[in-house]
C-alpha atoms as a PDB file:
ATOM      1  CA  UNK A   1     -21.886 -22.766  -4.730  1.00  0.00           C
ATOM      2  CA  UNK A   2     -19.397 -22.100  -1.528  1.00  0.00           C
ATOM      3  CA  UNK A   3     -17.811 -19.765   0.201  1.00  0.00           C
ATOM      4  CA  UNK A   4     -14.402 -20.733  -1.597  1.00  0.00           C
ATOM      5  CA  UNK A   5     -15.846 -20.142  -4.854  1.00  0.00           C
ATOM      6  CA  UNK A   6     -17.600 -16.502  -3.833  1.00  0.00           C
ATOM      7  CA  UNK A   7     -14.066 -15.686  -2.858  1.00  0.00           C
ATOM      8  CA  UNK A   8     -11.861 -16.691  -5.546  1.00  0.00           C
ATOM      9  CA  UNK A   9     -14.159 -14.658  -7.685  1.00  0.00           C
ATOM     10  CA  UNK A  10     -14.225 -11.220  -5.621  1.00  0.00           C
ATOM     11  CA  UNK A  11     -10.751 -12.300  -4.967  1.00  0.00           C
ATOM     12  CA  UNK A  12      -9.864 -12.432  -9.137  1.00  0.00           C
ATOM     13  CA  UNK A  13     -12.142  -9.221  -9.702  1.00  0.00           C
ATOM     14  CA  UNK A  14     -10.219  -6.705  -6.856  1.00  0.00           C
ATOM     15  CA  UNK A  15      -6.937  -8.241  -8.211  1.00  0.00           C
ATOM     16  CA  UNK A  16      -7.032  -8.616 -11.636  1.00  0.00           C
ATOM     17  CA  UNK A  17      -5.347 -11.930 -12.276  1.00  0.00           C
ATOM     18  CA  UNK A  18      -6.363 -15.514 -11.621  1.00  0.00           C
ATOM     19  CA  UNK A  19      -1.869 -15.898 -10.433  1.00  0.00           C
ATOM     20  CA  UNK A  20      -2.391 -12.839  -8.099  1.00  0.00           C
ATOM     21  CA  UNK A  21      -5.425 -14.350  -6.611  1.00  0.00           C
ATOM     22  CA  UNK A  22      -3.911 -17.481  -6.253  1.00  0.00           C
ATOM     23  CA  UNK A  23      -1.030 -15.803  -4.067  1.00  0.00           C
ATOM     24  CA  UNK A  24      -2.956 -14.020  -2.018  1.00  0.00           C
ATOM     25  CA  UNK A  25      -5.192 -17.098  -1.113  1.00  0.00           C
ATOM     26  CA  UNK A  26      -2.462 -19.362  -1.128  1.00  0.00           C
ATOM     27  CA  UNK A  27      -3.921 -21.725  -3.385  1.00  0.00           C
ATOM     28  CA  UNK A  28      -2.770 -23.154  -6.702  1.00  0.00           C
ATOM     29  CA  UNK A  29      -3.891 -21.548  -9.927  1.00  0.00           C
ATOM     30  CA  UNK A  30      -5.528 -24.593 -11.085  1.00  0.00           C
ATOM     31  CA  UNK A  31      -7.782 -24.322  -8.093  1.00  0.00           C
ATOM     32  CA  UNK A  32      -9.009 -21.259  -8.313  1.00  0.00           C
ATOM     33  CA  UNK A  33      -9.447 -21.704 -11.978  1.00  0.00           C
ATOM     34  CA  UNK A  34     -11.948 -24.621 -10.865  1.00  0.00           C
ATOM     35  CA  UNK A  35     -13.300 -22.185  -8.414  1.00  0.00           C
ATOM     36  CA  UNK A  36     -14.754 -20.064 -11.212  1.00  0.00           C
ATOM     37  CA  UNK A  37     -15.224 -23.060 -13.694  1.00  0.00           C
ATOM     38  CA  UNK A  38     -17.752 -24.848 -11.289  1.00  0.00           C
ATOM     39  CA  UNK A  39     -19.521 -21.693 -10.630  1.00  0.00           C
ATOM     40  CA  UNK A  40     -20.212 -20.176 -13.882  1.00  0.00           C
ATOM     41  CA  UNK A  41     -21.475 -23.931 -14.444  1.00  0.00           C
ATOM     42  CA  UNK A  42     -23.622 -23.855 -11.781  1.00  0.00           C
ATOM     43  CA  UNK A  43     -24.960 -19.889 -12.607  1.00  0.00           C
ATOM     44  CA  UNK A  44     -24.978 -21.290 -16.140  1.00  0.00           C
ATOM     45  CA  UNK A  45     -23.791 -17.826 -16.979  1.00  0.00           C
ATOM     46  CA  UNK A  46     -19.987 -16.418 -17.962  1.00  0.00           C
ATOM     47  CA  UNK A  47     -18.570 -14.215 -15.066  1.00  0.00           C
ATOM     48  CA  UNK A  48     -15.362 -13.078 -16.769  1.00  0.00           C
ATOM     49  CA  UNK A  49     -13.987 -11.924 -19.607  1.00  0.00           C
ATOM     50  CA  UNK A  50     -10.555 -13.271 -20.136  1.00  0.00           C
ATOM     51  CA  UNK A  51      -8.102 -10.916 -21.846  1.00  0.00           C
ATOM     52  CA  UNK A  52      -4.341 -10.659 -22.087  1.00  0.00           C
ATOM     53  CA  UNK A  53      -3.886  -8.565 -19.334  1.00  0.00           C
ATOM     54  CA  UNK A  54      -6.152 -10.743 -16.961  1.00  0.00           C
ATOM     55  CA  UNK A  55      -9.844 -11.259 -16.470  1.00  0.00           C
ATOM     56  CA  UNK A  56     -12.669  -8.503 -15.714  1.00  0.00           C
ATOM     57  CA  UNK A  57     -16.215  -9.219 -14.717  1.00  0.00           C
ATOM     58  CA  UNK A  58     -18.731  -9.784 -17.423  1.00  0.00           C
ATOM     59  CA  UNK A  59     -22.588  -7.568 -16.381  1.00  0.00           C
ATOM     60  CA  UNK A  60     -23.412 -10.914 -14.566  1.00  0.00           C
ATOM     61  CA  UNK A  61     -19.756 -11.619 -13.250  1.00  0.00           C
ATOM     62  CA  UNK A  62     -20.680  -7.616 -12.014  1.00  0.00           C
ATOM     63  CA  UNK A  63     -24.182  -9.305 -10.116  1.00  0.00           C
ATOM     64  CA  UNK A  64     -22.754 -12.075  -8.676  1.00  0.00           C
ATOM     65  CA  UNK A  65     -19.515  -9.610  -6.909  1.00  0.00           C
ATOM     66  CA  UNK A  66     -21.867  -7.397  -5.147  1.00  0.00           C
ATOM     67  CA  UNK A  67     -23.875 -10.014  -3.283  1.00  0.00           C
ATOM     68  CA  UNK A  68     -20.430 -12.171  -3.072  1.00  0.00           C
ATOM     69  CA  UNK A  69     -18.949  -9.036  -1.363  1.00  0.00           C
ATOM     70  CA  UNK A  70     -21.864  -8.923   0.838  1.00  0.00           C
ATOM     71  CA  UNK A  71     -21.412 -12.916   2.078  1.00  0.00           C
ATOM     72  CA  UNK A  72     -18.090 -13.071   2.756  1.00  0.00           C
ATOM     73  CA  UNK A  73     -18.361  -9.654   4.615  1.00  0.00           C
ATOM     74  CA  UNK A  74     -20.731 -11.357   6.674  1.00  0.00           C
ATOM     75  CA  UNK A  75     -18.772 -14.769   6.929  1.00  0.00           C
ATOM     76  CA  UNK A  76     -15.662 -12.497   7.942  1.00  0.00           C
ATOM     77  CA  UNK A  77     -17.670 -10.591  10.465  1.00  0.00           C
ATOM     78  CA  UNK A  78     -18.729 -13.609  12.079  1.00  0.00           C
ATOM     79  CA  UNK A  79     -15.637 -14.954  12.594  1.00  0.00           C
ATOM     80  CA  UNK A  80     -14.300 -12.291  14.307  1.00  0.00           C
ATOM     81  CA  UNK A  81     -16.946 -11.452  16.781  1.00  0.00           C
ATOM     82  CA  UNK A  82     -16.789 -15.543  18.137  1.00  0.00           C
ATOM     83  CA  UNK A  83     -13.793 -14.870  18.356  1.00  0.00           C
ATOM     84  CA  UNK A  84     -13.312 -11.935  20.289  1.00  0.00           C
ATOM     85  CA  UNK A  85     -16.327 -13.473  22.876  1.00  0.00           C
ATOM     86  CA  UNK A  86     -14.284 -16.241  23.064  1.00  0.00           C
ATOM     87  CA  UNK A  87     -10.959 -14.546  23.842  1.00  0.00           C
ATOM     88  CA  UNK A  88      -9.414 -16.342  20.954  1.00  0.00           C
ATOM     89  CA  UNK A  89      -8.214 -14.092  18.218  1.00  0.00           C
ATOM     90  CA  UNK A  90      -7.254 -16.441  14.964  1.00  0.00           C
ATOM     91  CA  UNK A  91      -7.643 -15.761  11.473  1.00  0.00           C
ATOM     92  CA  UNK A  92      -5.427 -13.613   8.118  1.00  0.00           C
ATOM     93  CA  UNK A  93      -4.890 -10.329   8.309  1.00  0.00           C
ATOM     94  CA  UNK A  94      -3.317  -8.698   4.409  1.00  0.00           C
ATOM     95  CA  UNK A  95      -1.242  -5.668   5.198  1.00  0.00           C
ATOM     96  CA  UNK A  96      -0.244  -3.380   2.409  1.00  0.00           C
ATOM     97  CA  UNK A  97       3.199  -2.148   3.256  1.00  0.00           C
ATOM     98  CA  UNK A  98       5.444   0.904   1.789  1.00  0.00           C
ATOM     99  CA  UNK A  99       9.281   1.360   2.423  1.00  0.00           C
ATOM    100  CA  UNK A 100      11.784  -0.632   4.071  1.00  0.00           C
ATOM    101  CA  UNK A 101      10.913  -2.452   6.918  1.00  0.00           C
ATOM    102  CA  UNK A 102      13.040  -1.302   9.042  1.00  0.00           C
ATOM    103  CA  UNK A 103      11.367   2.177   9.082  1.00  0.00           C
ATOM    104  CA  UNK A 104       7.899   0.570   9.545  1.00  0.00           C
ATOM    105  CA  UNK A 105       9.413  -0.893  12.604  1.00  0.00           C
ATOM    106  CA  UNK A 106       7.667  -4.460  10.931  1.00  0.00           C
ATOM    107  CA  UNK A 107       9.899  -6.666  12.878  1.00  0.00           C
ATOM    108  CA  UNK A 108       8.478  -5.172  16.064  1.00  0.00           C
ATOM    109  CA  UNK A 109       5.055  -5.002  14.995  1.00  0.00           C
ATOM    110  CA  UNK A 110       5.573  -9.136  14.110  1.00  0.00           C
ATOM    111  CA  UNK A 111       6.869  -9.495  16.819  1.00  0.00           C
ATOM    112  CA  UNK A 112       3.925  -8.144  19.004  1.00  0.00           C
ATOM    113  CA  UNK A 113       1.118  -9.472  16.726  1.00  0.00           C
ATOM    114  CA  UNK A 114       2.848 -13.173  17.588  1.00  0.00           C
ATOM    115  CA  UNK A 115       2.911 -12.555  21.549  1.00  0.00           C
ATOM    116  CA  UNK A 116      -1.112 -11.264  21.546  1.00  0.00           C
ATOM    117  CA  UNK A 117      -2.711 -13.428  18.578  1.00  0.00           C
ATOM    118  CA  UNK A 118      -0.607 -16.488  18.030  1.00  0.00           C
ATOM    119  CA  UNK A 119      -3.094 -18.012  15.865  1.00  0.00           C
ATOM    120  CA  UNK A 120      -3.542 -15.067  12.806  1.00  0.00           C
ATOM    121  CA  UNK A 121      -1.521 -15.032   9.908  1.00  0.00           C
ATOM    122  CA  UNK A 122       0.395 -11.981   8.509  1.00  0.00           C
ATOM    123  CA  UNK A 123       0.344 -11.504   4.768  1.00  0.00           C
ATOM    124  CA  UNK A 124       2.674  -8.788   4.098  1.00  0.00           C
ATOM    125  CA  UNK A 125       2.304  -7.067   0.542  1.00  0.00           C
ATOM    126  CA  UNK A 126       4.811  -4.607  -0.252  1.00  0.00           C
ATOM    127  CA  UNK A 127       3.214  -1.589  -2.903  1.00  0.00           C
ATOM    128  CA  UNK A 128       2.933   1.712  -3.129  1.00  0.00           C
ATOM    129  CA  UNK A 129       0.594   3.977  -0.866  1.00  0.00           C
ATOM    130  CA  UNK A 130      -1.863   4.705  -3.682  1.00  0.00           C
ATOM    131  CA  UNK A 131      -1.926   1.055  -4.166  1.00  0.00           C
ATOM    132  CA  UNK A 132      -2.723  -0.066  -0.462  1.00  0.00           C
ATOM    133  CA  UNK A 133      -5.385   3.117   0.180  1.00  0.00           C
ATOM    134  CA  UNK A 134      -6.887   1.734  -3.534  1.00  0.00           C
ATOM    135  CA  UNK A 135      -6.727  -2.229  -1.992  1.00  0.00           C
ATOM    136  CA  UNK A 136      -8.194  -1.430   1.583  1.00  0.00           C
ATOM    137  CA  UNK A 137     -10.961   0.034  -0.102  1.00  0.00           C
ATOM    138  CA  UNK A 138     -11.301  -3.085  -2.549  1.00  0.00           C
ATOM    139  CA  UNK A 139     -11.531  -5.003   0.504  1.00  0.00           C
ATOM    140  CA  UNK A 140      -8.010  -6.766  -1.096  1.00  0.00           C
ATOM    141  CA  UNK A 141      -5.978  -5.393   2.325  1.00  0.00           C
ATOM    142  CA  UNK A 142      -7.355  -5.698   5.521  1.00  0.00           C
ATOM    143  CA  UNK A 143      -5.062  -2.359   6.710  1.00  0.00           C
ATOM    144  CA  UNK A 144      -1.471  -1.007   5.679  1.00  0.00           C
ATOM    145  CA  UNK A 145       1.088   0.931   5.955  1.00  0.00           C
ATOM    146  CA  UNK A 146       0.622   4.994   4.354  1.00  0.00           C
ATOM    147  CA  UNK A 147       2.886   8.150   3.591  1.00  0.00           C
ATOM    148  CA  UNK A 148       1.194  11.221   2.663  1.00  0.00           C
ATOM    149  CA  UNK A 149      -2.184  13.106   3.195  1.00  0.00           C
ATOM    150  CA  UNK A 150      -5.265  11.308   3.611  1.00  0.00           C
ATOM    151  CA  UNK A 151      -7.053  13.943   3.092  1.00  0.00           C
ATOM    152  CA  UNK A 152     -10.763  12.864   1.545  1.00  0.00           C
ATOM    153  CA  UNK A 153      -9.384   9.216   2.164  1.00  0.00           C
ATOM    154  CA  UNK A 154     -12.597   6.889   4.070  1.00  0.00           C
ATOM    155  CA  UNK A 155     -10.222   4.721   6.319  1.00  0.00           C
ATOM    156  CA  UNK A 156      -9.313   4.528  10.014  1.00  0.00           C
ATOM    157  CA  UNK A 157      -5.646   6.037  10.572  1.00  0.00           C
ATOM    158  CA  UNK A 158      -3.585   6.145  13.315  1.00  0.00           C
ATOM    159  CA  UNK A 159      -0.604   8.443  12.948  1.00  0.00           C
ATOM    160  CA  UNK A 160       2.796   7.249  13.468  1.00  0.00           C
ATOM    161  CA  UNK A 161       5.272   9.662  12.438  1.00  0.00           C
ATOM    162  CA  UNK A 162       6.148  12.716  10.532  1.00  0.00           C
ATOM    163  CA  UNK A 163       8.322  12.368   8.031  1.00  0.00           C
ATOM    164  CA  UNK A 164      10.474  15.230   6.328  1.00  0.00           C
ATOM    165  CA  UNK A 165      11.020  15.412   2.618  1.00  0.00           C
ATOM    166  CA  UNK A 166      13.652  16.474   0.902  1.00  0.00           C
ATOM    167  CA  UNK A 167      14.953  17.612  -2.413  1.00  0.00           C
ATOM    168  CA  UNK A 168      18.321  15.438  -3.392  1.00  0.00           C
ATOM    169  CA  UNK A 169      20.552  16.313  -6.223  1.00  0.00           C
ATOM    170  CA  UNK A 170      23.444  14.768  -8.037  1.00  0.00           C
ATOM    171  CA  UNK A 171      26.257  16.457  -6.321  1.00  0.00           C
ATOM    172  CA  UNK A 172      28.057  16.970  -9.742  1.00  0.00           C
ATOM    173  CA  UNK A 173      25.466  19.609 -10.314  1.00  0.00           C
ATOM    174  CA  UNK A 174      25.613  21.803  -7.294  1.00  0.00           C
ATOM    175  CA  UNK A 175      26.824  25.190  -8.828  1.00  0.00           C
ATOM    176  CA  UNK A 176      23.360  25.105 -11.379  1.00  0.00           C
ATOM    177  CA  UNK A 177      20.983  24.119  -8.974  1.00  0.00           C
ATOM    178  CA  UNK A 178      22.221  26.023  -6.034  1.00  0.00           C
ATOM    179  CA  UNK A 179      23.008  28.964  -8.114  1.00  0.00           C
ATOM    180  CA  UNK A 180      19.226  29.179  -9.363  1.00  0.00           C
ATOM    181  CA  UNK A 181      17.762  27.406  -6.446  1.00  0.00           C
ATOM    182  CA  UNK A 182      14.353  25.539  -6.308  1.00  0.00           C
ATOM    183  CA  UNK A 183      13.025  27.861  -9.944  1.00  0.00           C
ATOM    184  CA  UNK A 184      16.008  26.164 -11.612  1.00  0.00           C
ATOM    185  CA  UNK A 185      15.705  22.979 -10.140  1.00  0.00           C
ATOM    186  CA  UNK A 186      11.948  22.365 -11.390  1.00  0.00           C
ATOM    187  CA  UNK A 187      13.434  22.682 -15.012  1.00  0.00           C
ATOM    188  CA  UNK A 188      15.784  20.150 -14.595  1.00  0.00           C
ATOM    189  CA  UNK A 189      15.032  15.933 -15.506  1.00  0.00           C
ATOM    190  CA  UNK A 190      13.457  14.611 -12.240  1.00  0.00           C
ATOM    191  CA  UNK A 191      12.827  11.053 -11.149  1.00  0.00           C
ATOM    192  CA  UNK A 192       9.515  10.174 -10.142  1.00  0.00           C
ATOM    193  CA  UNK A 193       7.109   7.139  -9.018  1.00  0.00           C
ATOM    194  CA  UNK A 194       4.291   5.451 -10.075  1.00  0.00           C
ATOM    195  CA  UNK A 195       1.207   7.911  -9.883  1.00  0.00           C
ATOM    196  CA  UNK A 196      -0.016   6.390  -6.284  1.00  0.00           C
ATOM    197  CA  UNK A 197       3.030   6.296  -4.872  1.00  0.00           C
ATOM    198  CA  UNK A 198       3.415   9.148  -2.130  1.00  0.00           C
ATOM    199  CA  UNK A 199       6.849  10.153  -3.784  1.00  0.00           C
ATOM    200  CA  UNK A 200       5.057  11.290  -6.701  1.00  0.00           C
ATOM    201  CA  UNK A 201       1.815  13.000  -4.767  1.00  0.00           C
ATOM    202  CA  UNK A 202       4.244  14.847  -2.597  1.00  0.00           C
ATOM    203  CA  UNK A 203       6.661  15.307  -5.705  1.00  0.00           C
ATOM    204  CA  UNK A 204       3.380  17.047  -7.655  1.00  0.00           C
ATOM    205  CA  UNK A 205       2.168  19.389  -5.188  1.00  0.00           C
ATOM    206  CA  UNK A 206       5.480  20.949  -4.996  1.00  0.00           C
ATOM    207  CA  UNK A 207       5.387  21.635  -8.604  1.00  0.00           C
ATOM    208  CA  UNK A 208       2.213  22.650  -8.381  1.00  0.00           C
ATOM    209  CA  UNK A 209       2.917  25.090  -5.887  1.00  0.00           C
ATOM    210  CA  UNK A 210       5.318  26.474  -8.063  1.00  0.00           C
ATOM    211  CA  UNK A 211       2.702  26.644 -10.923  1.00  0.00           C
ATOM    212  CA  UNK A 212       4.480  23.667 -12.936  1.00  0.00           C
ATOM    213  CA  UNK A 213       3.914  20.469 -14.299  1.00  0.00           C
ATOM    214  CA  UNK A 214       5.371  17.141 -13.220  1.00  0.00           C
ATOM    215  CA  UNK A 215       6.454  15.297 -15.762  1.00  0.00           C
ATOM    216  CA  UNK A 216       9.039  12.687 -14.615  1.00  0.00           C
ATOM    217  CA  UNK A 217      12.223  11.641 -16.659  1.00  0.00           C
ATOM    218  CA  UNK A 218      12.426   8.547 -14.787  1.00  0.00           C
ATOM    219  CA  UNK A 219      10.248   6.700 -13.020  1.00  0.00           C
ATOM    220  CA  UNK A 220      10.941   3.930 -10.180  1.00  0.00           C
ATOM    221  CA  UNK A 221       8.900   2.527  -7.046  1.00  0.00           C
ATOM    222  CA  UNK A 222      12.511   1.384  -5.587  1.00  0.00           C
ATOM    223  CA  UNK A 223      13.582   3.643  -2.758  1.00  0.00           C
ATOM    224  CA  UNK A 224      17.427   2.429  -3.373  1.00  0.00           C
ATOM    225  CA  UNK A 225      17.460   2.743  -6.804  1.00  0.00           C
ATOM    226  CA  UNK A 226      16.178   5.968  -7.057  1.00  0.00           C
ATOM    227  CA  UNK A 227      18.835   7.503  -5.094  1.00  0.00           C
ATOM    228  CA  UNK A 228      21.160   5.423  -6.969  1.00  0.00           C
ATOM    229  CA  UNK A 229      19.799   7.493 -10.365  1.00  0.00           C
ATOM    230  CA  UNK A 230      19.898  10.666  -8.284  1.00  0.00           C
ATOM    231  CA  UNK A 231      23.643   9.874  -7.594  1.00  0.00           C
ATOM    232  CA  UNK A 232      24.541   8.394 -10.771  1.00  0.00           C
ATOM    233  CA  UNK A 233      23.047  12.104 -12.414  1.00  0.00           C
ATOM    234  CA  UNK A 234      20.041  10.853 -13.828  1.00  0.00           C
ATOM    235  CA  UNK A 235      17.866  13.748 -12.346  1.00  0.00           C
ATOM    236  CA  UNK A 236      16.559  15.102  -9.117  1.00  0.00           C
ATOM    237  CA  UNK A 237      13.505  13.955  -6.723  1.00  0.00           C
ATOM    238  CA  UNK A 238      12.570  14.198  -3.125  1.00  0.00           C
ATOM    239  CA  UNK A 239      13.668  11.972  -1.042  1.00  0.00           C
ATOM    240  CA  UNK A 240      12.756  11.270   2.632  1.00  0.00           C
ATOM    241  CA  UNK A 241      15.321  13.365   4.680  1.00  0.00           C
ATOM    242  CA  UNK A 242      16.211   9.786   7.382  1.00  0.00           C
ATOM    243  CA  UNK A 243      17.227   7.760   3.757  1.00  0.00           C
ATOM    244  CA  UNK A 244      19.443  10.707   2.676  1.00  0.00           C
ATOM    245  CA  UNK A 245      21.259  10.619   6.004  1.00  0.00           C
ATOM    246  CA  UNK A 246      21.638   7.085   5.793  1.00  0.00           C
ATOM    247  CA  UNK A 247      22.907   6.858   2.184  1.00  0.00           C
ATOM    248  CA  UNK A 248      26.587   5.596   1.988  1.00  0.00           C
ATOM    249  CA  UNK A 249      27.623   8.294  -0.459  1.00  0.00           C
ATOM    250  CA  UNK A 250      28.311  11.172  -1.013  1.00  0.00           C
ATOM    251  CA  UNK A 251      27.425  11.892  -4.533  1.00  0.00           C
ATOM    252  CA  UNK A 252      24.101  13.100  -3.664  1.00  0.00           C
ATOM    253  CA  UNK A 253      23.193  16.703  -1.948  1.00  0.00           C
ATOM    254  CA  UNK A 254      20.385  18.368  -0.936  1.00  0.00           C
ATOM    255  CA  UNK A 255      18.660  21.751  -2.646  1.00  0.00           C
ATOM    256  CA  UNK A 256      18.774  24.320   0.699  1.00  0.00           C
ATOM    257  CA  UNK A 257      15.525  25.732   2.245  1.00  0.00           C
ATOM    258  CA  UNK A 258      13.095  23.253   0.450  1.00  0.00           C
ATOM    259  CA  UNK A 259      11.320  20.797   2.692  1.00  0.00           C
ATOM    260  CA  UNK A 260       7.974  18.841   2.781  1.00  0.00           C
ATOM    261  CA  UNK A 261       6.425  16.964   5.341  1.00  0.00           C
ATOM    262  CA  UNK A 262       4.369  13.951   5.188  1.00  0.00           C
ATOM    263  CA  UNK A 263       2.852  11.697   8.039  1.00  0.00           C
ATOM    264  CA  UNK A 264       3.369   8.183   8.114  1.00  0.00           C
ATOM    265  CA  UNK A 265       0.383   6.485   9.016  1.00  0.00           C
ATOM    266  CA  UNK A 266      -0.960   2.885   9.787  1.00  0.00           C
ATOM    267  CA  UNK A 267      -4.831   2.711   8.062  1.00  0.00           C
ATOM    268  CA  UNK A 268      -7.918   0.256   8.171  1.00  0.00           C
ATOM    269  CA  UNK A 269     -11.315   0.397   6.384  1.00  0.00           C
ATOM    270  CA  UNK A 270     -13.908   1.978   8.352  1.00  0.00           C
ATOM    271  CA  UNK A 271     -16.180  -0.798   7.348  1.00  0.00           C
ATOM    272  CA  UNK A 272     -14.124  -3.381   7.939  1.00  0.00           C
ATOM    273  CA  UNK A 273     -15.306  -7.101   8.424  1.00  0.00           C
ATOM    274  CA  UNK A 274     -12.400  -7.691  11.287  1.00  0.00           C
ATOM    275  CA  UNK A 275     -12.509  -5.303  13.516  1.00  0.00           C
ATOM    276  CA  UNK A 276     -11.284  -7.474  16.676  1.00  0.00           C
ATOM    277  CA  UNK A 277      -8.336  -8.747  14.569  1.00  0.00           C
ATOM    278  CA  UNK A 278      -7.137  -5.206  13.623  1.00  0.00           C
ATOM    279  CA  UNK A 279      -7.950  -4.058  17.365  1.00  0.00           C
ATOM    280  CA  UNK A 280      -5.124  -6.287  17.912  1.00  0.00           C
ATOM    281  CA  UNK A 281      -3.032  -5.420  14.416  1.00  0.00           C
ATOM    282  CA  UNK A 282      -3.694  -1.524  16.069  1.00  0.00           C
ATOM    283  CA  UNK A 283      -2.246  -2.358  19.707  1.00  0.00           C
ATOM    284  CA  UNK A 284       0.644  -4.072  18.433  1.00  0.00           C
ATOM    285  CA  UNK A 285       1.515  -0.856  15.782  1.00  0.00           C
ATOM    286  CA  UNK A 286       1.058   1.202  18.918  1.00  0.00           C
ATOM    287  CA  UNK A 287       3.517  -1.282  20.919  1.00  0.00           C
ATOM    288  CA  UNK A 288       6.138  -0.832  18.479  1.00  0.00           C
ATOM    289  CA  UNK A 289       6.062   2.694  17.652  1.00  0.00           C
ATOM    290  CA  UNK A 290       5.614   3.174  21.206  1.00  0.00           C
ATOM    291  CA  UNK A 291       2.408   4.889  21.080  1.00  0.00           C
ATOM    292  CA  UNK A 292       0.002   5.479  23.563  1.00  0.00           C
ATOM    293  CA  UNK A 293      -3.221   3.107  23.259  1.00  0.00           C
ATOM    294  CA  UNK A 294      -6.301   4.974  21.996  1.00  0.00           C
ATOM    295  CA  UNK A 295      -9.098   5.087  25.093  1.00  0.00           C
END
């Protein structure tokens, strides 16, 4: 067995999919299927179960991942620290990202990464918060980009902004909800998010602070679409306050007196296997949110 191999399977078990691993390897399919072939010929044991959906780890498959996990860790962590003696920071970095980039200020933070470490490579994976927080921990993501509270969350963060939520309505409806204000409102259809997207955490707790249940009438992990539903009168959600603003209509309001904040954050692994590459990935966040360095 090689290193290639032990990857391509902890790589197809965090991910799901033999076409997902493949993409975030940047390899063909058919190699990674070999990958696995030539190992569970060597093990002369089945490591997956293949399914419709994708593949999960067989009891052995489960075996082999934790010492896998282990290796490459260790490969990883090697790496990096010759590296850093060495002055010569090279290598991938995966980066979960949420939003638009323009917000994240990723142009900046690109363009900082390439002026300190010319040599590593930026994978940029746009998903929901849930789904980066859930990846980092995986070990899929190396760090990424987070809205919301990371409260009970074991990662590194480094706070970059606070960010105000909102309530936005279809405009056609102003005299019902402004008449009965937020009680009315939370009977109303609402548009929502997939459950680990920060729309939809934030989204709950205010329902939950209202002793209700959120049960969406929509739901959508596109920023521009949903305000597009809000507008088009296909139900209320929060929005952040800085997309409202920037929204070229008018046919969406917002619900007085109701606002909830949320920090934006930039988040590693505490345990992670590159910590010299994401000392770097950290310096050039702070660059280009302007941020003083940590001492």
């Amino acid at each position: 067995m090689d290193i290639n191999q032990l990857r391509s399977l902890v790589t197809i078990a965090r991910c799901g999919t033999v076409a997902r691993a493949a993409e975030l390897l940047h390899l063909s399919q058919p190699a990674i299927s070999a990958h696995i072939k030539l190992l569970e010929e060597e093990l002369r044991a089945r490591l997956f179960e293949r399914h419709a959906k994708g593949m999960t780890l067989t009891a052995t498959g489960e075996a082999v991942f934790r010492h896998a996990k282990h290796i490459l860790h260790a490969v990883e962590a090697i790496k990096d620290e010759v590296n850093s003696l060495i002055g010569d920071a090279a290598g991938e970095l995966v980066i979960g990202t949420v939003n638009d980039p323009a917000f994240l200020r990723l142009p900046a933070f690109l363009r900082h990464m390439r002026e300190a470490a010319p040599q590593v490579t930026i994978s940029l994976v746009q998903t929901t918060s849930g789904s980066v927080l859930k990846n980092i921990a995986d070990g899929v993501f190396d760090a990424g980009f987070v809205e919301g509270n990371l409260k009970g969350q074991a990662v590194t963060s480094l706070l970059l902004t606070n960010a105000e939520f909102v309530v936005g309505y279809p405009a056609a409806w102003h005299d019902q909800v402004e008449v009965g204000g937020l009680a009315s409102a939370l009977d109303l259809p609402w548009i929502g998010t997939s459950d680990g997207c920060s729309f939809y955490q934030l989204t709950n707790a205010l329902f939950a602070a209202h002793g209700r249940n959120f049960t969406p009438a929509i739901r959508t992990d596109q920023e521009a679409l949903l305000l597009d539903l809000v507008g088009q009168e296909a139900g209320l959600s929060l929005v952040r306050r800085d997309m409202l603003e920037s929204y070229p209509k008018d046919d969406v309001r917002v619900l007085d007196g109701v606002v909830v904040d949320a920090g934006v954050h930039f988040v590693m692994s505490q345990t992670a296997p590159k910590p010299g590459l994401l000392r770097v990935a950290q310096q050039a966040v702070q660059r280009a949110w302007q941020i003083e360095p940590t001492r």
